[in-house]
C-alpha atoms as a PDB file:
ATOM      1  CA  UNK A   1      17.492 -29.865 -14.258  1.00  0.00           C
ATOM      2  CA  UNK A   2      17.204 -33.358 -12.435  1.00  0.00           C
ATOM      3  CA  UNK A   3      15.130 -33.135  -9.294  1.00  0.00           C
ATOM      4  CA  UNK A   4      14.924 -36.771  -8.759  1.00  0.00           C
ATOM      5  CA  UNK A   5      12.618 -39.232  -8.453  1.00  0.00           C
ATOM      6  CA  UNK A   6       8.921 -38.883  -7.238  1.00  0.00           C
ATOM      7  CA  UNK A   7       6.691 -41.449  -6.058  1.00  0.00           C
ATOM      8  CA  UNK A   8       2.845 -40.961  -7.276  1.00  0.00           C
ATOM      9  CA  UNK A   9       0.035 -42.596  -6.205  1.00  0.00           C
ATOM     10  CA  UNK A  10      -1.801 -43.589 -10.098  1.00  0.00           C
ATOM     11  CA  UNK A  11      -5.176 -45.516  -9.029  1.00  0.00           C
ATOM     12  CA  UNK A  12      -3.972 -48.824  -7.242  1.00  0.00           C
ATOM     13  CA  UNK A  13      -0.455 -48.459  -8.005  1.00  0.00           C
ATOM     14  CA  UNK A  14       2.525 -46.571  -7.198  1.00  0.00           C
ATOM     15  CA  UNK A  15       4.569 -45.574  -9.978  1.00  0.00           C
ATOM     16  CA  UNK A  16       8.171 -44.210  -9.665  1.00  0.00           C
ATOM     17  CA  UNK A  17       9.231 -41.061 -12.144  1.00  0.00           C
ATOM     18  CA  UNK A  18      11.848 -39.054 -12.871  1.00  0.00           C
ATOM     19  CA  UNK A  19      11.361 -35.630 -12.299  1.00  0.00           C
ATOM     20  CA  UNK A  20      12.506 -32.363 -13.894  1.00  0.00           C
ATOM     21  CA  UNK A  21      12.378 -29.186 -13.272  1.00  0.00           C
ATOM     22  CA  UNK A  22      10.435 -26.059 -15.589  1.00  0.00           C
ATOM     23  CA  UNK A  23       9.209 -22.891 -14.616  1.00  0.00           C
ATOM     24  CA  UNK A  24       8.754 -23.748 -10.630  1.00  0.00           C
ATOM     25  CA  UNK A  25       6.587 -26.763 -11.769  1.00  0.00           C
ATOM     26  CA  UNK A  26       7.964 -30.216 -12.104  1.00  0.00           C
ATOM     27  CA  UNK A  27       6.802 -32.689 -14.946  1.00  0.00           C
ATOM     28  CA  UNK A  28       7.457 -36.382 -15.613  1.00  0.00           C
ATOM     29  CA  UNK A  29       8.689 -37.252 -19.078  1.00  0.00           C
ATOM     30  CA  UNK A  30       5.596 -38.652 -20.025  1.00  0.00           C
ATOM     31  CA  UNK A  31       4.619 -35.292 -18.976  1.00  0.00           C
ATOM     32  CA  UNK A  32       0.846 -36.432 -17.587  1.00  0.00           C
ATOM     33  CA  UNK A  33       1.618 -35.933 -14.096  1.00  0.00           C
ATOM     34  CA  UNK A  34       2.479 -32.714 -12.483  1.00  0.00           C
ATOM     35  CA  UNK A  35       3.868 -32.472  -8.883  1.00  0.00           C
ATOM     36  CA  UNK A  36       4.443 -28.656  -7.752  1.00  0.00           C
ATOM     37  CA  UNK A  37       8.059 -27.809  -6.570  1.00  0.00           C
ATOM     38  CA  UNK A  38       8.241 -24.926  -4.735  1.00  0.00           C
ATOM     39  CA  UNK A  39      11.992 -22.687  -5.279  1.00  0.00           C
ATOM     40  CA  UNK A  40      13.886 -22.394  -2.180  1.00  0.00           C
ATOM     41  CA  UNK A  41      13.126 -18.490  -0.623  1.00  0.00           C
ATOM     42  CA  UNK A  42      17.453 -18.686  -0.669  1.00  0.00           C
ATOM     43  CA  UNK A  43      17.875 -19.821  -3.907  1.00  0.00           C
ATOM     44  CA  UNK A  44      20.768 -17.380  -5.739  1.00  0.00           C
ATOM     45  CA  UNK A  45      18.917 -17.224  -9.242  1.00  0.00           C
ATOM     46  CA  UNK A  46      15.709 -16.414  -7.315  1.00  0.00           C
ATOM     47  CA  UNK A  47      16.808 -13.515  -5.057  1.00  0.00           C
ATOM     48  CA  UNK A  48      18.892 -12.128  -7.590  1.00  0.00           C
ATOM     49  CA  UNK A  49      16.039 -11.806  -9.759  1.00  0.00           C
ATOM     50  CA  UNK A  50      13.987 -10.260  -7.040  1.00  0.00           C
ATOM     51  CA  UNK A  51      16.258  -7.673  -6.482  1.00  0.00           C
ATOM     52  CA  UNK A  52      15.991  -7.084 -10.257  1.00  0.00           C
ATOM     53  CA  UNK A  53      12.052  -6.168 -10.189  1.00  0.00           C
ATOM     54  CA  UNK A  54      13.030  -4.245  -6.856  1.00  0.00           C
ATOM     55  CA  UNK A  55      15.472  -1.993  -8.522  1.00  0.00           C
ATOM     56  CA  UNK A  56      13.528  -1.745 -11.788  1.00  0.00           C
ATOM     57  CA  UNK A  57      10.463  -0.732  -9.967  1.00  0.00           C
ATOM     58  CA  UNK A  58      12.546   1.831  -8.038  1.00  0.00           C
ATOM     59  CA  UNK A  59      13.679   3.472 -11.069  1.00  0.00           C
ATOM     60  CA  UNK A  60      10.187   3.772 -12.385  1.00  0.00           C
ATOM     61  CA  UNK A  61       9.446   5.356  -9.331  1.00  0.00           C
ATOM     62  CA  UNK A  62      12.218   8.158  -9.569  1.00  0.00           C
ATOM     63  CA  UNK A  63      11.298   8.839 -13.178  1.00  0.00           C
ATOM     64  CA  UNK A  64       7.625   9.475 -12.768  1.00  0.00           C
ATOM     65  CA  UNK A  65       8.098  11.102 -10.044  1.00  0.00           C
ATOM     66  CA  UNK A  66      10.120  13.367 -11.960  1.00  0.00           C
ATOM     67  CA  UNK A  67       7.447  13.672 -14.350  1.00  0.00           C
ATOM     68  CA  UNK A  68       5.443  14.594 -11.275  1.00  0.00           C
ATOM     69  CA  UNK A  69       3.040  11.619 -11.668  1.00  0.00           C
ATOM     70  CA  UNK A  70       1.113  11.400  -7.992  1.00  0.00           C
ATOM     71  CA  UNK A  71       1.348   8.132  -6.793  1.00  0.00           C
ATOM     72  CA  UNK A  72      -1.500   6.757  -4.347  1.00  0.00           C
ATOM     73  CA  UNK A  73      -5.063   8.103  -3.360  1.00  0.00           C
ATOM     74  CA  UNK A  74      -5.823  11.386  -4.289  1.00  0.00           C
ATOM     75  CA  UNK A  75      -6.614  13.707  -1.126  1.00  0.00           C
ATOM     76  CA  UNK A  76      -9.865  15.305  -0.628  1.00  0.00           C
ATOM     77  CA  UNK A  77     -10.151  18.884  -1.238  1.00  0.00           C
ATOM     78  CA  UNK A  78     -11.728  20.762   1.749  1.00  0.00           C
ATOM     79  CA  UNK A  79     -13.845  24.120   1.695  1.00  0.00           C
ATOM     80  CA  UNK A  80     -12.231  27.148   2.235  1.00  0.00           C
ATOM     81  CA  UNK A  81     -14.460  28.081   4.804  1.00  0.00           C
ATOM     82  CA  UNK A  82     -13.594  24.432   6.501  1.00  0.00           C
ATOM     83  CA  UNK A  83     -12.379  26.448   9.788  1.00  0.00           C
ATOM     84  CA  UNK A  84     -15.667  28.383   9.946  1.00  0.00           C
ATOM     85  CA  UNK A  85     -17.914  25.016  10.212  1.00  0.00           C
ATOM     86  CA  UNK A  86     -15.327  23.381  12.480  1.00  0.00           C
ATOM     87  CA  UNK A  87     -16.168  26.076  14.923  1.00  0.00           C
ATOM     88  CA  UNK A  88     -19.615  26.042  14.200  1.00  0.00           C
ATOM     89  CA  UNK A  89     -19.834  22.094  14.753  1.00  0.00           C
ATOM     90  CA  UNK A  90     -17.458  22.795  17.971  1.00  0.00           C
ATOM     91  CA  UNK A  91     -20.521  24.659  19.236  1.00  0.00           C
ATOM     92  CA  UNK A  92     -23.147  22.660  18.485  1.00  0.00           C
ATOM     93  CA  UNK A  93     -24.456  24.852  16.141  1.00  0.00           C
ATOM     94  CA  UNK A  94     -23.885  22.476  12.871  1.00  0.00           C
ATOM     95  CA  UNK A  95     -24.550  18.698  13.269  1.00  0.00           C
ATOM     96  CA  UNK A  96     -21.577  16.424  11.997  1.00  0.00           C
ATOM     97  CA  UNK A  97     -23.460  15.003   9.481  1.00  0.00           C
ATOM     98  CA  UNK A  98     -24.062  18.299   7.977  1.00  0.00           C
ATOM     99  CA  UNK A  99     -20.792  19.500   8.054  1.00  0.00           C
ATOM    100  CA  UNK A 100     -19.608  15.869   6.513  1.00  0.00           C
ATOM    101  CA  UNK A 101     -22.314  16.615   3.563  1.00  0.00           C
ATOM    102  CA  UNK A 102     -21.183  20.219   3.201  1.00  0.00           C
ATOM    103  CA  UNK A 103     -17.341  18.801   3.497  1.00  0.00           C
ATOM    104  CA  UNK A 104     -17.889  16.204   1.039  1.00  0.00           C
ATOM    105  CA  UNK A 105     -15.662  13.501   2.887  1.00  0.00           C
ATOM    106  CA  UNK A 106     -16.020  10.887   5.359  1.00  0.00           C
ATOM    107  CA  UNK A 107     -15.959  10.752   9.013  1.00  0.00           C
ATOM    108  CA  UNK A 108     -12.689   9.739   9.597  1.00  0.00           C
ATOM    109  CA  UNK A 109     -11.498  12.116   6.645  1.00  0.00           C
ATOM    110  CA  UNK A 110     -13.141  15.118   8.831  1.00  0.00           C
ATOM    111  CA  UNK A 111     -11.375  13.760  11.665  1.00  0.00           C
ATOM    112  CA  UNK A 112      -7.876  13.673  10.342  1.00  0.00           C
ATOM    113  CA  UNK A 113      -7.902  17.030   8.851  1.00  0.00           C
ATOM    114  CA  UNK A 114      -9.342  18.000  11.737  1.00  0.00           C
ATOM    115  CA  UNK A 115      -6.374  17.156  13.915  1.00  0.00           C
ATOM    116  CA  UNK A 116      -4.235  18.213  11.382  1.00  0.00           C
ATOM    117  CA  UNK A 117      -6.542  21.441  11.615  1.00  0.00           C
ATOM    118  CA  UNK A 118      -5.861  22.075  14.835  1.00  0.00           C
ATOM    119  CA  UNK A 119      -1.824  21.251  14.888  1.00  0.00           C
ATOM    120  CA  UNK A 120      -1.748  24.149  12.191  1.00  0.00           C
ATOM    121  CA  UNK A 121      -3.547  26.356  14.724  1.00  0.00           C
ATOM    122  CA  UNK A 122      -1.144  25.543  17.742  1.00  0.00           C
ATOM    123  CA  UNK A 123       1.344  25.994  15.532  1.00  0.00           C
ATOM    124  CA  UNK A 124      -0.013  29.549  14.579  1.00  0.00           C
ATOM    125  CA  UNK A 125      -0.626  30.629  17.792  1.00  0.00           C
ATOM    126  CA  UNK A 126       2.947  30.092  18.858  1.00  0.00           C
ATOM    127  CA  UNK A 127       4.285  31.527  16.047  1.00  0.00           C
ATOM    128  CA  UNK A 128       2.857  34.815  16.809  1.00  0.00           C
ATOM    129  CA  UNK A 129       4.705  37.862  18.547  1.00  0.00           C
ATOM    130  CA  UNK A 130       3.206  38.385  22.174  1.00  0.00           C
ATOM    131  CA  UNK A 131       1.856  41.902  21.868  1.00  0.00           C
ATOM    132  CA  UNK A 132       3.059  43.970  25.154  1.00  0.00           C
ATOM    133  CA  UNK A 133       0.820  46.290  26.405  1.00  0.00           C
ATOM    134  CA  UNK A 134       2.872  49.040  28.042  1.00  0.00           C
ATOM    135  CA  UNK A 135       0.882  50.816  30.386  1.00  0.00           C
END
């Protein structure tokens, strides 16, 4: 495809070349000079084939999630006993970085389980039948 014609600056001189078009990159004939020619972000062939990969990758997606491939970051695995040292850290009995050693995760891992933690409990509490005490 034709692009037209480029001027390029060869030592003292400026030369005048035709230029076409391959793979995003244009060439002259002679092909020792390269200018870069960018595709428009609206060209048709480009967006189409954008929205190829997009709906290719999407079905990859569905089908190993089928497969039940996780996708992403593993998440850490707490103790069982994570509740017990939350309390115990809550009352100054266990220093943080002793519960993050005994936790095995990060700071900011401890705190977002820890808020997640503790939206489980509210959760729990409210869930639960008020006992009457009939007197």
């Amino acid at each position: 495809m034709m692009l037209g014609e480029v001027s390029l600056e060869g030592g003292s001189q400026m030369k005048s070349v035709q230029v076409r078009q391959t793979n995003g990159r244009a060439r002259s004939r002679a092909g020792r000079r390269y200018v870069f020619v960018s595709l428009a972000e609206d060209s048709p062939k480009r967006a189409a084939h954008k929205e190829f990969l997009r709906q290719k990758q999407a079905r990859g997606i569905a089908q190993a999630r089928e497969r039940g491939v996780h996708m992403g970051r593993p998440r850490a695995v707490l103790p069982e006993n994570f509740g017990e040292l939350v309390r115990q850290w809550e009352a100054r009995e266990l220093p943080l970085e002793a519960l993050l050693a005994q936790c095995g995760v990060s700071r900011t891992t401890f705190y977002k389980y820890m808020a997640q933690y503790r939206n489980y409990l509210a959760l729990y509490q409210q869930s639960e039948p008020e006992t009457i005490n009939k007197a």
